[in-house]
Protein backbone atom coordinates (compact mmCIF):
# COMPACT_ATOMS: atom_id res chain seq x y z
CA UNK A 1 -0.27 1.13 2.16
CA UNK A 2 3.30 1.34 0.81
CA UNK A 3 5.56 -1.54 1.10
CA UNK A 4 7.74 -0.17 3.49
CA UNK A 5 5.26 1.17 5.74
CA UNK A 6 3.90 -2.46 5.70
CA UNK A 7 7.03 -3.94 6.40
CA UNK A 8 7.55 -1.63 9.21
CA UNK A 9 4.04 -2.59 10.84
CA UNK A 10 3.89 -6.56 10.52
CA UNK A 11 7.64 -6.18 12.54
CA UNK A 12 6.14 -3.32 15.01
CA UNK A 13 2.81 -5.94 15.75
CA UNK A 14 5.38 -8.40 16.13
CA UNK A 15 7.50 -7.09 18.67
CA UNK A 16 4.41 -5.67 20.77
CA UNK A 17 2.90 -9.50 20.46
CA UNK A 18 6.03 -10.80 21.77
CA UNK A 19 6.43 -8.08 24.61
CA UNK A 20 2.79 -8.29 25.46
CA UNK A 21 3.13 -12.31 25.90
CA UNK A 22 5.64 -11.63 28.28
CA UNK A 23 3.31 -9.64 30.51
CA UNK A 24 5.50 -10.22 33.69
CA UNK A 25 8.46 -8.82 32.17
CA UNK A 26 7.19 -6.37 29.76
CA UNK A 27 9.26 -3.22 31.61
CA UNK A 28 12.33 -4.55 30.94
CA UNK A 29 11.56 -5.93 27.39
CA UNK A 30 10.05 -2.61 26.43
CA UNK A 31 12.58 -0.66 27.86
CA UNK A 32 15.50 -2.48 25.62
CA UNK A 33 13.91 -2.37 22.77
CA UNK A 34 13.12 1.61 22.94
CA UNK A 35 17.33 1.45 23.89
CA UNK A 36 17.94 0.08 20.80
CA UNK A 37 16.81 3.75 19.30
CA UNK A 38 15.65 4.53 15.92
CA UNK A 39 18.93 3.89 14.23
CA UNK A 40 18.66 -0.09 14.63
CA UNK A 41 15.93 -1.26 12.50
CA UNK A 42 13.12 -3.07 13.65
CA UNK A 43 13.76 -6.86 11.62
CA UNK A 44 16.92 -6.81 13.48
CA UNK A 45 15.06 -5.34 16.78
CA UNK A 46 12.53 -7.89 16.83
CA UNK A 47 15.44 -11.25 16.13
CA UNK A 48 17.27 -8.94 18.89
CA UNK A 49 14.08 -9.92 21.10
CA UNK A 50 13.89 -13.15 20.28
CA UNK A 51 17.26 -14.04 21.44
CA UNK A 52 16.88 -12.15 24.49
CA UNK A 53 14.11 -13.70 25.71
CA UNK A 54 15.46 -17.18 25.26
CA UNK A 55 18.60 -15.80 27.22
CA UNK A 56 16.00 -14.50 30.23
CA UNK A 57 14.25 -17.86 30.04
CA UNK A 58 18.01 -19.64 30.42
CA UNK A 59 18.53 -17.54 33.71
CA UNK A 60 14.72 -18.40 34.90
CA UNK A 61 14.37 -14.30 34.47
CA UNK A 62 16.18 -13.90 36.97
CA UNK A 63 18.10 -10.78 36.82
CA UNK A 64 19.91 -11.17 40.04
CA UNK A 65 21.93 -14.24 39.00
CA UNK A 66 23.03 -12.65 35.43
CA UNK A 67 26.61 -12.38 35.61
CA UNK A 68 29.58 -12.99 32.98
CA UNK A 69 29.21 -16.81 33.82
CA UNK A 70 25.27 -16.60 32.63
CA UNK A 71 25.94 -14.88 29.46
CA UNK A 72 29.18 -17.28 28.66
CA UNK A 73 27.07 -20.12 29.56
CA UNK A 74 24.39 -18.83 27.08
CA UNK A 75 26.52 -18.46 24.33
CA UNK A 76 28.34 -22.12 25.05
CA UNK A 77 25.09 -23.81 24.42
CA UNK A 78 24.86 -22.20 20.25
CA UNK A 79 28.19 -23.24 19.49
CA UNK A 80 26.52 -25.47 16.97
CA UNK A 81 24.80 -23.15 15.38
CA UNK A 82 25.81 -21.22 12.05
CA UNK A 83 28.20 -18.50 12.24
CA UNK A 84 26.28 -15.95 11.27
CA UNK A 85 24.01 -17.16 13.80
CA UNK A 86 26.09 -17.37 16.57
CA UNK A 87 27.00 -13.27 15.80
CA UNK A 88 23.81 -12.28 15.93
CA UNK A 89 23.05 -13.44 19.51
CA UNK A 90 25.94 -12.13 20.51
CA UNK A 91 25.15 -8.57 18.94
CA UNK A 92 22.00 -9.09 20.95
CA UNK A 93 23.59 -9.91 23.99
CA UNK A 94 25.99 -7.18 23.79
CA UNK A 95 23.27 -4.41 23.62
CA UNK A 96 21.60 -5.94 26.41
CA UNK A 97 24.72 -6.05 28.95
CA UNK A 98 25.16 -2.70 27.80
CA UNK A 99 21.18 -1.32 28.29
CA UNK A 100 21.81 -3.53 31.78
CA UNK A 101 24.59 -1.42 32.86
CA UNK A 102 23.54 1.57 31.73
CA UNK A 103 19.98 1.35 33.31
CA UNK A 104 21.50 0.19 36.67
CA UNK A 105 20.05 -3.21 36.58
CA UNK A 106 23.36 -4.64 36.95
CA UNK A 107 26.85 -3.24 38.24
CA UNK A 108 28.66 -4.65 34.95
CA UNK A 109 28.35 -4.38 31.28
CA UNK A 110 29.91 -7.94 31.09
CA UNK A 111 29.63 -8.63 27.63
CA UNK A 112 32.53 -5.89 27.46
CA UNK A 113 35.11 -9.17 28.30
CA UNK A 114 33.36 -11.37 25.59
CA UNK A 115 34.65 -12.35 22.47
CA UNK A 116 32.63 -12.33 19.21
CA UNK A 117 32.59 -15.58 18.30
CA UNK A 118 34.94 -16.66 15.20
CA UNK A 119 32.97 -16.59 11.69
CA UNK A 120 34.97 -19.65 9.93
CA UNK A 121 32.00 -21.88 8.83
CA UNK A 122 32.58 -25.34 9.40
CA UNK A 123 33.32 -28.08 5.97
CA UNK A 124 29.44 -28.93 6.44
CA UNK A 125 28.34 -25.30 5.85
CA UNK A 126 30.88 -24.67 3.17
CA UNK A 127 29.90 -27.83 1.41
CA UNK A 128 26.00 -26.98 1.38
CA UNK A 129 26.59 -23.74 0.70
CA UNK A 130 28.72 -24.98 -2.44
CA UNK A 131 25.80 -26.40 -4.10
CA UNK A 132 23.42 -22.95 -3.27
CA UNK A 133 23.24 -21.80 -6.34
CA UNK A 134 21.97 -22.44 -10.18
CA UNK A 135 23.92 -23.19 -12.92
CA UNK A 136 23.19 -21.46 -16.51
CA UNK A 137 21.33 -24.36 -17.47
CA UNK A 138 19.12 -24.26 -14.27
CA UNK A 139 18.01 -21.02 -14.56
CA UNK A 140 16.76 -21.88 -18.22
CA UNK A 141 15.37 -24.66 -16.42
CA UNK A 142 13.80 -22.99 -13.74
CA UNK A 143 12.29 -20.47 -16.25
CA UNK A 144 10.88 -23.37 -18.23
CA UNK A 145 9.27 -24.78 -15.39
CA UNK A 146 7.42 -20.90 -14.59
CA UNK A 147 6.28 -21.00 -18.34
CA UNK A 148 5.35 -24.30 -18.30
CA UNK A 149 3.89 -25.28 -14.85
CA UNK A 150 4.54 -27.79 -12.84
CA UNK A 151 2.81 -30.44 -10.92
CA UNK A 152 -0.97 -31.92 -12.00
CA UNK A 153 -3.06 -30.34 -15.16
CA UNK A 154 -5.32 -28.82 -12.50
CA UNK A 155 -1.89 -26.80 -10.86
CA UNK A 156 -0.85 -25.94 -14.37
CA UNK A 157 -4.11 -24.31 -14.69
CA UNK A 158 -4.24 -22.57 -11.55
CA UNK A 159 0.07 -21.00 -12.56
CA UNK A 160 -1.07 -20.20 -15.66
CA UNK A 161 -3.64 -17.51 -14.17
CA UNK A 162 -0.39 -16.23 -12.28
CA UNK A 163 2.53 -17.05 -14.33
CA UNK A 164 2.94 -13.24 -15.55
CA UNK A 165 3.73 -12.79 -11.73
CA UNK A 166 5.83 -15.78 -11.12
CA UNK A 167 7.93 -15.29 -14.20
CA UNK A 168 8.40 -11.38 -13.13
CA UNK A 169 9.43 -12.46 -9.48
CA UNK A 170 12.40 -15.64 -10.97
CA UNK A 171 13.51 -13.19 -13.47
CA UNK A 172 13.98 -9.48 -10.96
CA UNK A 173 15.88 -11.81 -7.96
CA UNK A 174 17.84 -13.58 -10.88
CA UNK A 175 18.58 -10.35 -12.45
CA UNK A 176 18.99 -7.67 -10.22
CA UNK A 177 20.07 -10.36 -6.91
CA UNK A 178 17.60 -8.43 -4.39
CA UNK A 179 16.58 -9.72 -1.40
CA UNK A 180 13.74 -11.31 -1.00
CA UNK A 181 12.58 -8.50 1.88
CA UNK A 182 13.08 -6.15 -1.12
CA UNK A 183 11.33 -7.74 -3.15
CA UNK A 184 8.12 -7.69 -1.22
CA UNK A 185 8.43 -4.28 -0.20
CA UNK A 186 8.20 -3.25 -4.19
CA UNK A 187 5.85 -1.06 -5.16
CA UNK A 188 4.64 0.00 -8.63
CA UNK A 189 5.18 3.41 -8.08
CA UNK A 190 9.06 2.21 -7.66
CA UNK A 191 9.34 0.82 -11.20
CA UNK A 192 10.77 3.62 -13.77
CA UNK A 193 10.32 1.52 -16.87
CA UNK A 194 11.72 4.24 -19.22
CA UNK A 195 15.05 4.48 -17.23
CA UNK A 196 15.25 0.79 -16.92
CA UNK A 197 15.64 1.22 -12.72
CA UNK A 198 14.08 0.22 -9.77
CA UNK A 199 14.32 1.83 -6.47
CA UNK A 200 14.87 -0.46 -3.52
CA UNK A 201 14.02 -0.31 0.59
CA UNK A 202 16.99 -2.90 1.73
CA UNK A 203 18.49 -3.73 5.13
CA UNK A 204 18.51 -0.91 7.44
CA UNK A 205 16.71 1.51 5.52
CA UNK A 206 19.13 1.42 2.61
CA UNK A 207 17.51 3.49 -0.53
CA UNK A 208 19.11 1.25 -3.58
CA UNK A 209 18.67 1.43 -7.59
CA UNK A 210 18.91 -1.16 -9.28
CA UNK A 211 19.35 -1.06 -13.16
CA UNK A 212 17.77 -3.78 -15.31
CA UNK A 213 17.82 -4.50 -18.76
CA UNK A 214 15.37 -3.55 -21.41
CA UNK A 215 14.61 -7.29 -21.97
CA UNK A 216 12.54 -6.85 -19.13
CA UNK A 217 10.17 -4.29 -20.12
CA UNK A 218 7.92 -6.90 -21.47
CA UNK A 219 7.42 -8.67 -18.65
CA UNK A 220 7.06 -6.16 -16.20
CA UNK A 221 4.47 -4.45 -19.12
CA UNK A 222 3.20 -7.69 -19.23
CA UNK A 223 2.43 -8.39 -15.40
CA UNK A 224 1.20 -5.06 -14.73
CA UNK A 225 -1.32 -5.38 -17.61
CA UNK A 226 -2.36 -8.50 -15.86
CA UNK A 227 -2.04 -6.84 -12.65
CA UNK A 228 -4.79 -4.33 -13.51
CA UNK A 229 -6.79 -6.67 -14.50
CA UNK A 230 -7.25 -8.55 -11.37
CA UNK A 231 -7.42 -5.47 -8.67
CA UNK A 232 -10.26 -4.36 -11.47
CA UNK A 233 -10.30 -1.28 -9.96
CA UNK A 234 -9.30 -1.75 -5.98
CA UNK A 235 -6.46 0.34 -5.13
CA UNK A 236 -3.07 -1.13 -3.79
CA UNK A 237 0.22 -0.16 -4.09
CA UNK A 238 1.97 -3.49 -3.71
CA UNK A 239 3.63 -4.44 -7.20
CA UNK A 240 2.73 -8.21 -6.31
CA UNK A 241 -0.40 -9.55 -5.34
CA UNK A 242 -1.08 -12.73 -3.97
CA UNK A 243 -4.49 -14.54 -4.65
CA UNK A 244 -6.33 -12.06 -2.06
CA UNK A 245 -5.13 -9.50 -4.13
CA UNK A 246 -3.32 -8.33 -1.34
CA UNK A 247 0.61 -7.91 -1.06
CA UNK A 248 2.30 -11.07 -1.58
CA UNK A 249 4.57 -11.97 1.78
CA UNK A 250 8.18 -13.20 1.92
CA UNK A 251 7.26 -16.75 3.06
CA UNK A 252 4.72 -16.89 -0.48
CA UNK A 253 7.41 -15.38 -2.28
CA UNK A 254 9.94 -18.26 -1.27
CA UNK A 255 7.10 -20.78 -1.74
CA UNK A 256 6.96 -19.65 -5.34
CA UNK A 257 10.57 -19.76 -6.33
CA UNK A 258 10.77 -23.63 -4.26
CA UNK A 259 7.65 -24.70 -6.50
CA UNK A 260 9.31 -24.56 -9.81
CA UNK A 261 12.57 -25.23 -8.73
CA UNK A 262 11.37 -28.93 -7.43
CA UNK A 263 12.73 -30.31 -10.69
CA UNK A 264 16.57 -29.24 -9.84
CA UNK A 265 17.96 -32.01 -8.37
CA UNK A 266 19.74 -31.76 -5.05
CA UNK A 267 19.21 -28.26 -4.48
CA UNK A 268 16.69 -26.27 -2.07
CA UNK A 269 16.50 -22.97 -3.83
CA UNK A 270 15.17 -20.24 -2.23
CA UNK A 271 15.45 -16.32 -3.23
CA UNK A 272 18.63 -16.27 -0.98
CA UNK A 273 19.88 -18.53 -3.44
CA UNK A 274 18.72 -16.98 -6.56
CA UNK A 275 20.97 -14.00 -4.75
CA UNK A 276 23.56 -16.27 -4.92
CA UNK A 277 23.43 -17.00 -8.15
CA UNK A 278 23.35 -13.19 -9.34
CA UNK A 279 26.43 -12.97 -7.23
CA UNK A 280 28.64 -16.30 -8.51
CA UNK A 281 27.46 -15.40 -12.12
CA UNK A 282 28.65 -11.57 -12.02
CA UNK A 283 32.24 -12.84 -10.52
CA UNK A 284 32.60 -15.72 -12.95
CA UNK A 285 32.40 -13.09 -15.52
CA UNK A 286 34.20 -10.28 -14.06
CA UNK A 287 36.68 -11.88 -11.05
CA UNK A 288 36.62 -8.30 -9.64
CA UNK A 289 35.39 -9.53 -5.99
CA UNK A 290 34.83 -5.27 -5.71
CA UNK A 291 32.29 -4.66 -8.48
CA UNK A 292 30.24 -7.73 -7.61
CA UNK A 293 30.07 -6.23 -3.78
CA UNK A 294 29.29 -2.96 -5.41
CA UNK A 295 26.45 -4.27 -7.31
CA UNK A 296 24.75 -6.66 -4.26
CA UNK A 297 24.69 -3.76 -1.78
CA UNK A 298 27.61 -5.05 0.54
CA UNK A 299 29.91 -2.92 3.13
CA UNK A 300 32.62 -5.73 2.82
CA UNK A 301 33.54 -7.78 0.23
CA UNK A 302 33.81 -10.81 3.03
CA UNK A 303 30.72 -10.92 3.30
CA UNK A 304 30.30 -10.89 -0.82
CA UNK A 305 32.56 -13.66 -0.67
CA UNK A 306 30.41 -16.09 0.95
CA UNK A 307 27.58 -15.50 -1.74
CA UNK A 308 30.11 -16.53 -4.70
CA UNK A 309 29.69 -20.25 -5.10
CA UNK A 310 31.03 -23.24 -6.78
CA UNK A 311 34.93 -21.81 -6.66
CA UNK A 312 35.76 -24.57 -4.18
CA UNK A 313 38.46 -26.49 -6.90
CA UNK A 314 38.61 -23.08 -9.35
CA UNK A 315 41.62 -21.89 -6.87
CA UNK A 316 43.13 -25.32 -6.39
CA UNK A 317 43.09 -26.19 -10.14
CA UNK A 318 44.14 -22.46 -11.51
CA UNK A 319 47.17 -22.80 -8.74
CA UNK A 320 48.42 -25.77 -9.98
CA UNK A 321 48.05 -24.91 -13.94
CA UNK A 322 50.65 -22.05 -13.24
CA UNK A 323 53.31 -24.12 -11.06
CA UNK A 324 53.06 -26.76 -13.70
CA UNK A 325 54.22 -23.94 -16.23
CA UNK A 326 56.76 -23.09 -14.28
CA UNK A 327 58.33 -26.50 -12.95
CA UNK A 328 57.91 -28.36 -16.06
């Protein structure tokens, strides 16, 4: 089974588990999510879900007393939460006052006269988000540690069966800044070796290249030697296996890039932050805010901006260098 296709299932059993759970109310739930259409995909219809229910279990599921006081109230109680966060319940919520109205279950779509809430991340989030990435000598570090192994002789053992894998995984999210749902979705049939590109499944059903450079023939080469090796001769089209020799999933994916980044002090790196660090390195080189958004696959370079890290004092410091040459 492709990547995609299994990307596409695990969300489709997921939704149906969460709709079928919900036996009592399954109409209703069904008939959103089939209002959502084929344009929305179904990661973002299935966290749609998830916020909806926990708005229906708010109001008792209760449709009757839904009003604009119910969703307001709703949204009142996340107001801790992250930004990015707080907009996605509120896209949810909008697309349910509007399947609401439209389906006659209620005489308003009230969400109409709501706000989105404001995106300004608090000092907390800014701060954390600050220290989200790797510096150059990190990543060598991090490398080291995939080469190397970590842990007790017998986990060095077990890695070193794997580490043509684990080395292949640091170095594509390092060096291309996919996402980790990417990532998983990769198939060997989307590696061109000779053209140096691989061709990417993102968010929304986004076809992306990504050009890489020939340093890392040899370790793809490498890894898919390997690779052969252990399927010795079962058929699968995932480009990373996991210990079943099955597709690896996100959640062992991000358990791989945490292991040998334990030694990095102060830092929980995940491949969201290896994305970061693709990001702050290409705009430390370049400070063209436009080409970096070009190359991670963003609509607007605001959201790019939040991936750049560690140019809290850069600003500050480069601000005052010029009014110093100026004043004095």
């Amino acid at each position: 089974m492709t990547g995609n296709n299994d990307y596409d299932n695990q969300y489709l059993n997921k939704i149906n588990n969460l709709i079928d759970s919900n036996k009592e109310n399954k109409l209703i739930l069904k008939g959103f999510i089939n209002f959502l259409g084929s344009s929305t995909s179904l990661s973002t219809k299935y966290n749609y879900l998830l916020h909806i229910i926990s708005f229906l279990n708010y109001n008792n599921w209760n449709l009757n007393i839904i009003n604009l006081d119910r969703y307001t109230d709703f949204i009142s109680t996340i107001e801790r939460k992250t930004p990015s966060y707080q907009i996605s319940v509120y896209s949810a919520l909008k697309r349910f006052s509007n399947y609401m109205y439209v389906s006659d279950k209620a005489n308003k779509d009230y969400m109409l006269s709501v706000k989105r809430p404001d995106p300004t991340e608090k000092m907390s989030t800014i701060e954390r988000r600050e220290k989200g990435f790797l510096t150059n000598e990190e990543i060598k570090k991090l490398i080291n540690a995939v080469n190397n192994g970590v842990g007790t002789k017998r986990a060095k053992s077990f890695q070193n069966n794997w580490k043509e894998r684990d080395l292949l995984i640091v170095l594509l999210l390092i060096n291309t800044g996919m996402r980790c749902s990417a990532l998983y979705k990769l198939d060997v049939d989307n590696i061109d070796i000779n053209n140096h590109m691989i061709v990417v499944t993102e968010k929304r059903g986004k076809v992306r290249e990504y050009s890489f450079s020939d340093n890392l023939d040899k370790y793809i080469e490498r890894w898919l030697e390997k690779r052969e090796n252990i399927l010795n001769g079962i058929e699968e089209d995932a480009l990373f296996l996991s210990n079943q020799r099955k597709r690896m999933d996100q959640s062992s994916i991000a358990r791989i890039v945490k292991k040998y980044a334990t030694d990095i002090k102060d830092k929980n790196i995940t491949p969201h932050k290896l994305r970061a660090t693709y990001g702050t390195i290409l705009y430390n080189k370049t400070n063209d805010i436009y080409f970096v958004q070009k190359c991670m696959g963003h609509t607007n370079p605001k959201t790019t901006e939040l991936y750049i890290r560690g140019q809290k004092n850069k600003t500050g410091k480069a601000a005052a260098e010029i009014m110093k040459n100026i004043i004095f």
